[in-house]
C-alpha atoms as a PDB file:
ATOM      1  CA  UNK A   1       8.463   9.889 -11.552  1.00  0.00           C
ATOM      2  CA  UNK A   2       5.399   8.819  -9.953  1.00  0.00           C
ATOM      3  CA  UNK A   3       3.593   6.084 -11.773  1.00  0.00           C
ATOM      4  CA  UNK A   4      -0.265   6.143  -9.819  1.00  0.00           C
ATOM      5  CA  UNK A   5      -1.134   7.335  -6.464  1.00  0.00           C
ATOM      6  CA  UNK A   6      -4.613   7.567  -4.662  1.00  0.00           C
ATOM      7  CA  UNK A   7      -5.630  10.068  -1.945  1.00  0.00           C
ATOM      8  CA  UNK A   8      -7.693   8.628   1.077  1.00  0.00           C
ATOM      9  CA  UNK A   9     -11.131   9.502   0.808  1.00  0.00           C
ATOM     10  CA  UNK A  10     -11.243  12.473   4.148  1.00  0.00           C
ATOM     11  CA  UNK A  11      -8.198  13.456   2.186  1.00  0.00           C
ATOM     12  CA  UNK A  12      -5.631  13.235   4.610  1.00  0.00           C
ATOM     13  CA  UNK A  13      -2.966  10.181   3.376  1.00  0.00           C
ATOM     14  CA  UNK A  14      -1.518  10.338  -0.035  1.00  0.00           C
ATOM     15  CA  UNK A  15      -0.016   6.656  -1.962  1.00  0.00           C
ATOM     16  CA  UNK A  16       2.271   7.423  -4.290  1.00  0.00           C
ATOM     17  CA  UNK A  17       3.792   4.428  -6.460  1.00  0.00           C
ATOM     18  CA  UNK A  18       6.909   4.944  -9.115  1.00  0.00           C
ATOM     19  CA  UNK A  19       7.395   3.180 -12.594  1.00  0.00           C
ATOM     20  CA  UNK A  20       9.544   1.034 -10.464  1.00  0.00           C
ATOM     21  CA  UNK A  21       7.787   0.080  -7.442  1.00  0.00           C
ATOM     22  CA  UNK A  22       8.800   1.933  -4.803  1.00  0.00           C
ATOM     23  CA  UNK A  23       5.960   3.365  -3.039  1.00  0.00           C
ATOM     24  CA  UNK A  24       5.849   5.956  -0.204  1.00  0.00           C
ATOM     25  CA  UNK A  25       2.635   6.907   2.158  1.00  0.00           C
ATOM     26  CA  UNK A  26       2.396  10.324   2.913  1.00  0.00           C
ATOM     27  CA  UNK A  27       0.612  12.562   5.587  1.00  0.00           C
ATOM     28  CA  UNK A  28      -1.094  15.180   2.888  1.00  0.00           C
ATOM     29  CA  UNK A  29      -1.764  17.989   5.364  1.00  0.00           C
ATOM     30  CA  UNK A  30       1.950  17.314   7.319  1.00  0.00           C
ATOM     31  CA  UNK A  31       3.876  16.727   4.157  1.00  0.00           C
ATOM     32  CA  UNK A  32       5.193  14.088   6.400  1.00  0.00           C
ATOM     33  CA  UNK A  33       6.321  10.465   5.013  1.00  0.00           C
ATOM     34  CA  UNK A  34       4.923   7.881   7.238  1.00  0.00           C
ATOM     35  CA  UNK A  35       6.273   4.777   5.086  1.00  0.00           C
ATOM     36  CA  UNK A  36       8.061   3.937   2.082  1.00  0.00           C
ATOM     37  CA  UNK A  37       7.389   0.114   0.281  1.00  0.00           C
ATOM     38  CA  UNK A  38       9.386  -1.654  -2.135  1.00  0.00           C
ATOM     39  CA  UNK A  39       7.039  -3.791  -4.209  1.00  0.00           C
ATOM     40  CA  UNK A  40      10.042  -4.806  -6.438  1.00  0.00           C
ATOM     41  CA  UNK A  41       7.590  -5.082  -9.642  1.00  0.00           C
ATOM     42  CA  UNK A  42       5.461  -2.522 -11.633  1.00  0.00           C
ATOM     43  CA  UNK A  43       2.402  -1.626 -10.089  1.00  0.00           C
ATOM     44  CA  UNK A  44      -0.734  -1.195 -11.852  1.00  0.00           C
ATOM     45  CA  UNK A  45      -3.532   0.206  -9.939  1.00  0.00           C
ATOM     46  CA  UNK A  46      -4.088   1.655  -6.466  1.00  0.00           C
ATOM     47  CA  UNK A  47      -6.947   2.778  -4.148  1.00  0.00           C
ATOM     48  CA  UNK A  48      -7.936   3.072  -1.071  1.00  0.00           C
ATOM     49  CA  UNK A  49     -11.141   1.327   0.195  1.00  0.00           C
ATOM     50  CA  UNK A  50     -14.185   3.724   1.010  1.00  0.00           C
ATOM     51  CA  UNK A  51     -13.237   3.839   5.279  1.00  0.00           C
ATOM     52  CA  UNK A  52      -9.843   4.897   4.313  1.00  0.00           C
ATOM     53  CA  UNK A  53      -8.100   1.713   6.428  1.00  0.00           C
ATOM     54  CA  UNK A  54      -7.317  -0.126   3.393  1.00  0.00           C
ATOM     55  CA  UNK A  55      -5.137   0.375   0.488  1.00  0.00           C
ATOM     56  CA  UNK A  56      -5.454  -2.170  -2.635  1.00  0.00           C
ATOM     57  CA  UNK A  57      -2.336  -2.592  -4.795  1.00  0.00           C
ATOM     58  CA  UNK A  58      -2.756  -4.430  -7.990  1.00  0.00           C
ATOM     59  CA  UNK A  59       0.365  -5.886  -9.655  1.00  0.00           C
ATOM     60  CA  UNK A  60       1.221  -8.186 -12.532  1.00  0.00           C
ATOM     61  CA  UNK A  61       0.716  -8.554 -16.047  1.00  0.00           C
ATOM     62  CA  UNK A  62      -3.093  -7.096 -17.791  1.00  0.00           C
ATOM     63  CA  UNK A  63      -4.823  -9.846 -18.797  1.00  0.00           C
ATOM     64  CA  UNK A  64      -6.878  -6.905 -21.182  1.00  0.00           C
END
């Protein structure tokens, strides 16, 4: 089950993230996984930065 993803802002790369971690960057147009990531904890939040060349992952416990 996928947990949060973010789509690069021209659209083209897709970050998925499960409830347990695992996280796999896709080519949205190919359908083509380019990467898969173990982050071996929850993951909060993702995004991409505004280029696209970035991807922030946020992990850890909510301090809200």
């Amino acid at each position: 089950d996928i947990y949060t993803f973010a789509l690069s802002p021209d659209g083209t790369l897709l970050f998925t993230i499960d409830s347990e971690g695992n996280a796999q960057l896709i080519s949205f147009h190919k359908r083509v996984l380019l990467a898969f990531i173990n982050f071996r904890t929850k993951v909060k939040h993702v995004k991409f930065s505004p280029n696209g060349k970035y991807i922030a992952v946020t992990t850890g416990k909510s301090s809200v």
